[in-house]
N, C-alpha and C. Protein backbone atom coordinates (compact mmCIF):
# COMPACT_ATOMS: atom_id res chain seq x y z
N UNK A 1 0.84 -1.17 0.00
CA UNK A 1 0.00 0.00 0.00
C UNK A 1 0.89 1.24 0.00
N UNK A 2 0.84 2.43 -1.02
CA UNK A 2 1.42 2.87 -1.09
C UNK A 2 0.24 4.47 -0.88
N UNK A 3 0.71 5.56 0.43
CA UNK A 3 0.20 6.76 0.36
C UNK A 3 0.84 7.78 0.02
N UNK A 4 0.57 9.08 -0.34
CA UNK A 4 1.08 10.81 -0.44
C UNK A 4 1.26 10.89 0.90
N UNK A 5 2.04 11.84 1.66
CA UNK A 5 1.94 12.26 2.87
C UNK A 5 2.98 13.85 1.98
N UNK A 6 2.31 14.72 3.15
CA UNK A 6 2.73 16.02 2.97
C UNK A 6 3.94 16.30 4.22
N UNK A 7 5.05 16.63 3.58
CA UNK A 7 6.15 17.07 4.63
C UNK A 7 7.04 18.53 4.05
N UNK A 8 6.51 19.16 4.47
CA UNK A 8 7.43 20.23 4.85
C UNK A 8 6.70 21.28 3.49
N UNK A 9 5.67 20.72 3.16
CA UNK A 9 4.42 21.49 1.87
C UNK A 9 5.08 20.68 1.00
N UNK A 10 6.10 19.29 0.76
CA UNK A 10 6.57 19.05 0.21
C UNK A 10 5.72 18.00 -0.30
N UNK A 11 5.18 16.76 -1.06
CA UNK A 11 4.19 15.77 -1.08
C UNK A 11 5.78 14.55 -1.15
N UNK A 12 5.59 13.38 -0.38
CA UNK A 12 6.21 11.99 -0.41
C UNK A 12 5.67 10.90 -0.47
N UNK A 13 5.62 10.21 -0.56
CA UNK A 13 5.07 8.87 -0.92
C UNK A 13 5.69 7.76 0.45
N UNK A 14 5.11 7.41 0.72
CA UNK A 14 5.28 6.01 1.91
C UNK A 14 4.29 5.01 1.54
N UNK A 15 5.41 3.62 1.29
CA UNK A 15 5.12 2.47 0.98
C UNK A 15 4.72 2.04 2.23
N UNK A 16 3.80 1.04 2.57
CA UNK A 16 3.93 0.24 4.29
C UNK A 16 4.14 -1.16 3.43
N UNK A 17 5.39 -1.77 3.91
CA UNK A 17 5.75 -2.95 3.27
C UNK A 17 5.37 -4.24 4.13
N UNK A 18 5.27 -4.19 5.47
CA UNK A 18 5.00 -5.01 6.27
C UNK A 18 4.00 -4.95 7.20
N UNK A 19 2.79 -5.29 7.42
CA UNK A 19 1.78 -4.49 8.87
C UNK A 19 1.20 -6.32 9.22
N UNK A 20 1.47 -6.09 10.67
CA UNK A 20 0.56 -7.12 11.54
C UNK A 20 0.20 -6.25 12.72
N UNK A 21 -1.27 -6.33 13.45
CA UNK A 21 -1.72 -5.86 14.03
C UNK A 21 -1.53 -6.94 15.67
N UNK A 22 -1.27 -6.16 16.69
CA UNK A 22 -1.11 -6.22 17.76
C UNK A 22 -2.05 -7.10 17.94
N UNK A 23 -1.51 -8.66 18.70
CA UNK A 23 -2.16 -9.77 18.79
C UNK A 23 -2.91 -10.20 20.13
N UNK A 24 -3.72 -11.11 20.66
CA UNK A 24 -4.46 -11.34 21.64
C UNK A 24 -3.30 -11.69 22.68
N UNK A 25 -3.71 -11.43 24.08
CA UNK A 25 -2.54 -12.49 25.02
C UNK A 25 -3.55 -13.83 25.33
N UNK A 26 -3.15 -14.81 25.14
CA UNK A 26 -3.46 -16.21 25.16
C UNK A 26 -3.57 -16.36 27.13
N UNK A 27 -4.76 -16.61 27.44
CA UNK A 27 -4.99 -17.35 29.09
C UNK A 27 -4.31 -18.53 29.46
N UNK A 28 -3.45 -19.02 30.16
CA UNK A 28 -3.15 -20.62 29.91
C UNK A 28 -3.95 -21.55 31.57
N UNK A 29 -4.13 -20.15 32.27
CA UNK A 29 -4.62 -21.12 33.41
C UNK A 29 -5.50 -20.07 34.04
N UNK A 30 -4.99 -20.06 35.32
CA UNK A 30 -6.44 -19.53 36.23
C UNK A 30 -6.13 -18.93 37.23
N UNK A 31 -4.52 -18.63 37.55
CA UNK A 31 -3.30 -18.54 38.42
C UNK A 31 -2.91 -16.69 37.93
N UNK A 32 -2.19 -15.89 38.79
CA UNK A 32 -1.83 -14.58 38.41
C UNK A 32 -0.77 -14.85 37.61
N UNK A 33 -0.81 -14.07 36.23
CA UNK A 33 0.38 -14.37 35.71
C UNK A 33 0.35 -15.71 34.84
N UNK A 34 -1.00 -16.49 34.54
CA UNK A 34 -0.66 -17.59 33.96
C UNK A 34 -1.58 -17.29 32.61
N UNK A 35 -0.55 -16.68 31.55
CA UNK A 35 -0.36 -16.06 30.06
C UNK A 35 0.10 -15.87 29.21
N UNK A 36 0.35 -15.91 28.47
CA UNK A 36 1.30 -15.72 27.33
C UNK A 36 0.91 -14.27 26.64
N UNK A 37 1.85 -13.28 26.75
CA UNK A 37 1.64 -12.11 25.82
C UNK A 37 1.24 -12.42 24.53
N UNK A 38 0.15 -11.50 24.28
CA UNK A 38 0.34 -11.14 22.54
C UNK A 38 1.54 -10.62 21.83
N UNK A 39 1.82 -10.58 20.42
CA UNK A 39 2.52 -10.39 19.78
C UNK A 39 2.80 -8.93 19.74
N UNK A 40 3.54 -8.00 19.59
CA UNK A 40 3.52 -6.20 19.65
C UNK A 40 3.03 -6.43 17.81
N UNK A 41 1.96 -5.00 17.88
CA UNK A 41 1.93 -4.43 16.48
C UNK A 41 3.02 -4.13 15.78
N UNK A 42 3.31 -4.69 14.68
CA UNK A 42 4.13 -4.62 13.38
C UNK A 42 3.89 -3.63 12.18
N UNK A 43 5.07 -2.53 12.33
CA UNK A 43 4.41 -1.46 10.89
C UNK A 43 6.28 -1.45 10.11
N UNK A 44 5.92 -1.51 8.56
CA UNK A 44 7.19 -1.19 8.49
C UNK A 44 7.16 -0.87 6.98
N UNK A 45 7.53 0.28 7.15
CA UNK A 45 7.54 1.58 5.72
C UNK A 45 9.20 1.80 4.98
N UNK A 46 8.79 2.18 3.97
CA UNK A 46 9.58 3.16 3.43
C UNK A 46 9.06 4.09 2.81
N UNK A 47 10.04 5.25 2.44
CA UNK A 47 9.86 6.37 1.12
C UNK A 47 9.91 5.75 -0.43
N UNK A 48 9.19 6.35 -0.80
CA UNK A 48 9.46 5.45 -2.45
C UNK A 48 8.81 7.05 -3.23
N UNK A 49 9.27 6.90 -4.72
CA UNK A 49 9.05 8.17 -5.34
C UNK A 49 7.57 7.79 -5.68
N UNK A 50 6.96 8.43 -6.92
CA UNK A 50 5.83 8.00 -7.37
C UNK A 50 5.75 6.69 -8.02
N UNK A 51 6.84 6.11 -8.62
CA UNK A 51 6.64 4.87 -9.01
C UNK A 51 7.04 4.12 -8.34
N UNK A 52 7.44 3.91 -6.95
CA UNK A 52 7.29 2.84 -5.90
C UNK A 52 8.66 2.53 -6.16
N UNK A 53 9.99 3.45 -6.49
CA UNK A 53 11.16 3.23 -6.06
C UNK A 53 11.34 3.70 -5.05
N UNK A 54 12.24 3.09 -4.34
CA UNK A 54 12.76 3.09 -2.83
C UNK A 54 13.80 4.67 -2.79
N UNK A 55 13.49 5.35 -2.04
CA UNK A 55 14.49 6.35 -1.56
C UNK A 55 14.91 6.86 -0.32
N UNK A 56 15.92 6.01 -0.35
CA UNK A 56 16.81 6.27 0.74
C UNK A 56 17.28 7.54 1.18
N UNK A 57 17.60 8.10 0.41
CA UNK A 57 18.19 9.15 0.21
C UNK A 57 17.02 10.35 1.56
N UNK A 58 15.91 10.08 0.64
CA UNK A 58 14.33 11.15 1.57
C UNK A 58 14.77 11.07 3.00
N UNK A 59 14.54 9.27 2.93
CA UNK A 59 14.07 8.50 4.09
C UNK A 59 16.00 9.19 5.31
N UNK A 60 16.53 9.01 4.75
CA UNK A 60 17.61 9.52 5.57
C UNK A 60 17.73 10.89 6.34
N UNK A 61 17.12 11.88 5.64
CA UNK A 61 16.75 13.07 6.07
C UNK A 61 15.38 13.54 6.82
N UNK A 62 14.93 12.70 6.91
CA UNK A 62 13.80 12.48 7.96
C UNK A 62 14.42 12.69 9.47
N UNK A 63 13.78 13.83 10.25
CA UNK A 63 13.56 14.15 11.58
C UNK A 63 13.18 13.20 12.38
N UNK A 64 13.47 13.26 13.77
CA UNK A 64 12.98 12.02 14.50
C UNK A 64 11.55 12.23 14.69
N UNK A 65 10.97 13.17 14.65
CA UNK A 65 9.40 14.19 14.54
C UNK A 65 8.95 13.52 13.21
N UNK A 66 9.24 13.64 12.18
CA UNK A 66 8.90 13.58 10.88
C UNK A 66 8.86 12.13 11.25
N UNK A 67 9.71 11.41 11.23
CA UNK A 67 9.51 9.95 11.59
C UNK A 67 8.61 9.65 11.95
N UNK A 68 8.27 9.78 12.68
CA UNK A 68 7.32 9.59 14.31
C UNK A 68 5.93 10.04 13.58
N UNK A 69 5.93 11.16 13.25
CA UNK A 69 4.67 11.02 12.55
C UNK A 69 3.93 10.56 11.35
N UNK A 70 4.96 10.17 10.59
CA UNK A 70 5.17 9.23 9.26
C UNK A 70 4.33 7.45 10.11
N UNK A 71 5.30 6.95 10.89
CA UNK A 71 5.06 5.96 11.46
C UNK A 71 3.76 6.03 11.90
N UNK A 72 3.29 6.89 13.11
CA UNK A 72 1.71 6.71 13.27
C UNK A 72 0.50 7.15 11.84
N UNK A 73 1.18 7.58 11.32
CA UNK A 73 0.28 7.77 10.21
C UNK A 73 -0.18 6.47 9.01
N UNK A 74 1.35 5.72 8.99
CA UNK A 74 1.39 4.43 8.15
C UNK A 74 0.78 3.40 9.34
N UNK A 75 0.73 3.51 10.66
CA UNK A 75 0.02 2.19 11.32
C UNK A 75 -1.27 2.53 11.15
N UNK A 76 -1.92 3.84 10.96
CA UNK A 76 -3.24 3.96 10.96
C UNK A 76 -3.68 3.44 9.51
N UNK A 77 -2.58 3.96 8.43
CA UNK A 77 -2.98 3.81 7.46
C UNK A 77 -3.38 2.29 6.97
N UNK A 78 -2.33 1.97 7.12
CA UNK A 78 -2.60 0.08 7.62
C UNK A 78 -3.58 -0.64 8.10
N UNK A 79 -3.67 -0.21 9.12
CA UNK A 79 -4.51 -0.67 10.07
C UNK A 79 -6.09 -0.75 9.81
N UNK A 80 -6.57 0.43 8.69
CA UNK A 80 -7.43 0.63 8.59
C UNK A 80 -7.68 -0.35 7.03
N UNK A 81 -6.29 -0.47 6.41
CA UNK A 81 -6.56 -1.42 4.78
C UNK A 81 -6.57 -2.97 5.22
N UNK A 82 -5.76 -3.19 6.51
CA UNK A 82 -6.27 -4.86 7.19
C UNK A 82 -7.32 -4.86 7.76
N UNK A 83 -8.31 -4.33 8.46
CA UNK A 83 -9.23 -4.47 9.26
C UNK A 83 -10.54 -4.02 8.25
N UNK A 84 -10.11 -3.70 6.57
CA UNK A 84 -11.08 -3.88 5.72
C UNK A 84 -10.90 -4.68 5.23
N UNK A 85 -10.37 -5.96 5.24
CA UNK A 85 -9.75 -6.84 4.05
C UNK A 85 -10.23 -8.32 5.27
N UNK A 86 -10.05 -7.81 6.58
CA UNK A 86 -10.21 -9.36 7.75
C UNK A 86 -11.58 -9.32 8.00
């Protein structure tokens, strides 16, 4: 899945190449503590131009801010193309 995102009035493109959504924790007994965690949510992007080449180059100059909001933006974005598709 590939979106536009606007940075800096600039328009970029972010691929999400990988998404699994944050999994159940499994009960195993009846005891405190007797569970198995769920899995942590899985998001994992890159920059790509308009034709879905990879650029490193963008992606390197990215802010830890810019990041950060890139990332919650691609788990939502995700999140919302698996939970139409399951």
């Amino acid at each position: 899945m590939i979106f536009e995102y606007e940075l800096n009035w600039d328009p970029i493109w972010i691929e999400v190449t990988d998404y699994r959504p944050e999994g159940d924790m499994i009960v195993t007994g009846w005891g405190y503590g007797d569970a198995i965690e769920g899995d942590e949510e899985l998001c994992e992007w890159q920059v790509v131009d308009q034709d879905g080449t990879p650029r490193p180059d963008i992606e390197a100059k990215l802010s830890r801010d810019d990041w950060n909001k890139i990332d919650r933006t691609a788990r939502q974005y995700a999140y919302d193309d698996w939970r139409d598709v399951a």
